[in-house]
Structures are given as C-alpha cells and as structure tokens.
Protein backbone atom coordinates (compact mmCIF):
# COMPACT_ATOMS: atom_id res chain seq x y z
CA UNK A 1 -14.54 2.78 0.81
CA UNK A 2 -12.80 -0.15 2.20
CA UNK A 3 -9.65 -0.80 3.87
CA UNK A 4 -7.95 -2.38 1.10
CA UNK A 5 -8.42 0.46 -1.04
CA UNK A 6 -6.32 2.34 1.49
CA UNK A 7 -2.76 3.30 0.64
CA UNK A 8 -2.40 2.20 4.29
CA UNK A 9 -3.21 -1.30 3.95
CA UNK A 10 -0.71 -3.95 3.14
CA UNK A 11 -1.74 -7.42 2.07
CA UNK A 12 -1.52 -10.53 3.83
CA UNK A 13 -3.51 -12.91 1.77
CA UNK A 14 -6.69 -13.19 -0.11
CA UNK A 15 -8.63 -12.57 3.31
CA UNK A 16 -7.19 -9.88 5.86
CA UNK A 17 -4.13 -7.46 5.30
CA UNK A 18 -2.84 -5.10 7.85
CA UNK A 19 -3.37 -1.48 8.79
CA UNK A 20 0.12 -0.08 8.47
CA UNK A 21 -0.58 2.95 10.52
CA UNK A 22 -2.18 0.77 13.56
CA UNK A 23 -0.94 -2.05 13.04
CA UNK A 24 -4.13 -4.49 13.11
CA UNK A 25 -5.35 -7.06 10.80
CA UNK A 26 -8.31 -5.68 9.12
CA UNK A 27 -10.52 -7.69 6.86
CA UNK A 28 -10.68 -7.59 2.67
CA UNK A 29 -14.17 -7.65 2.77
CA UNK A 30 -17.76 -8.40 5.08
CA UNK A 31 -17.66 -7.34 8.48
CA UNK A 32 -15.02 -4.70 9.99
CA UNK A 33 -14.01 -4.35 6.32
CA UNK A 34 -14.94 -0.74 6.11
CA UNK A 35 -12.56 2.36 5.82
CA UNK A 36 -11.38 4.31 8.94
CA UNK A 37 -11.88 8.23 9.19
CA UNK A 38 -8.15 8.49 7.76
CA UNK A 39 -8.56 6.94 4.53
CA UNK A 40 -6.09 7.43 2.14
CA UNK A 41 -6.70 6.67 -2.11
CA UNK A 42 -4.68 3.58 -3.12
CA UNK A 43 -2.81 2.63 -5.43
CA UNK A 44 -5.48 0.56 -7.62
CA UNK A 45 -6.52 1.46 -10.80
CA UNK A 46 -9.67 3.22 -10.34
CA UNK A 47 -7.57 6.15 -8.46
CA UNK A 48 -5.80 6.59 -12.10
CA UNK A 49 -6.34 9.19 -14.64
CA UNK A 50 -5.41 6.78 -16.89
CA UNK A 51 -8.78 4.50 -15.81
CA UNK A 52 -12.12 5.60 -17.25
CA UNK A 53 -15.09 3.96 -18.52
CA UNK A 54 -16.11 1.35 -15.46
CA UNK A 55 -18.84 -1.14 -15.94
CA UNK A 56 -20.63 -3.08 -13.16
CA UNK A 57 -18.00 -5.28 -12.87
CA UNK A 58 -15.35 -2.39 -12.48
CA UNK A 59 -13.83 -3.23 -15.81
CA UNK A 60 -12.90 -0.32 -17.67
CA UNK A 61 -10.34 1.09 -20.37
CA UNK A 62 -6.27 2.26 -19.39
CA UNK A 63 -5.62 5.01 -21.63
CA UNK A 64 -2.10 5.22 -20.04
CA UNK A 65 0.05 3.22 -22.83
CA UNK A 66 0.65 3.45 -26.48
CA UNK A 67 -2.14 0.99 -26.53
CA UNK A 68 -5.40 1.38 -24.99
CA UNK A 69 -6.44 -1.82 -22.94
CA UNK A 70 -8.93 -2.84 -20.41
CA UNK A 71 -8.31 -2.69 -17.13
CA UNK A 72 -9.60 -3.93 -13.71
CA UNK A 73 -10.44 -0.90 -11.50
CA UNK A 74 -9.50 -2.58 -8.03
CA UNK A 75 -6.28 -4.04 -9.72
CA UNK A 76 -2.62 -2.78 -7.95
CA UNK A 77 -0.90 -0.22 -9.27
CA UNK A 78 1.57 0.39 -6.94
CA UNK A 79 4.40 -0.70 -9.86
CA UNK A 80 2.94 0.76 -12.96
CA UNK A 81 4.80 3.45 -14.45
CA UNK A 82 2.24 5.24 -16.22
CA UNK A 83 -0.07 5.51 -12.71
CA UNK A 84 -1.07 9.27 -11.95
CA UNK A 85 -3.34 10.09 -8.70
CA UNK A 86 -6.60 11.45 -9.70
C-alpha cells in the first residue's frame, strides 16, 4: 500500500500530499512513498464493491450505476454517490 491510497492523505499536487494525522508531506510515489503501520482504505475505486474485474493497468468495470462502465481503480471516490467500502 501507499500513502495516497490512505484515507489519511490529502493531496497537494501531482507529486507529494500530506499526512493528515502527522502532518508531513509524504511522497505519491518512489522513495518514502510507502504506507505507515496505520493505514487506512481510501476512497479510490478499487476499495468499492462496485469495482471488479482489474487488468494490469487497474482498469476495471463499475457495476454501481444503471449503466455498467469502466473504471480506473486508483481513481477518487471520495464524491461518488454510489461508493460502498469493501
């Protein structure tokens, strides 16, 4: 897991985002990037029950709305209405 999957971490830019329990920058990704002990799912879309069938690429199907649709499974959720925690 990695910090920005962490319902903890708020977004910054494209690079870093904050820890909002510690209050440190913590990288997206490469070094330091890696989830601390109190990890907590996100909401993204591969934490849905709505997400299922992920490819390499972590493109898979949203079964949430009238229509099925393909989704990204590190896309934010934190607004969609049909988003249940696994």
């Amino acid at each position: 897991m990695k910090h920005y999957e962490c319902r903890n971490y708020l977004s910054l830019d494209c690079e870093k985002g904050m820890c909002a329990i510690d209050k440190v920058l913590v990288p997206m990704d490469g070094e330091g990037s890696d989830a601390c002990p109190r990890f907590t799912d996100g909401f993204l879309c591969k934490f849905c029950k709505n997400f299922a069938n992920a490819d390499e690429h972590g493109i898979g199907t949203c079964s949430g709305f009238e229509k099925k649709d393909w989704a990204y499974a590190d896309c934010g959720a934190f607004t969609c209405e049909k988003f249940i925690r696994q």
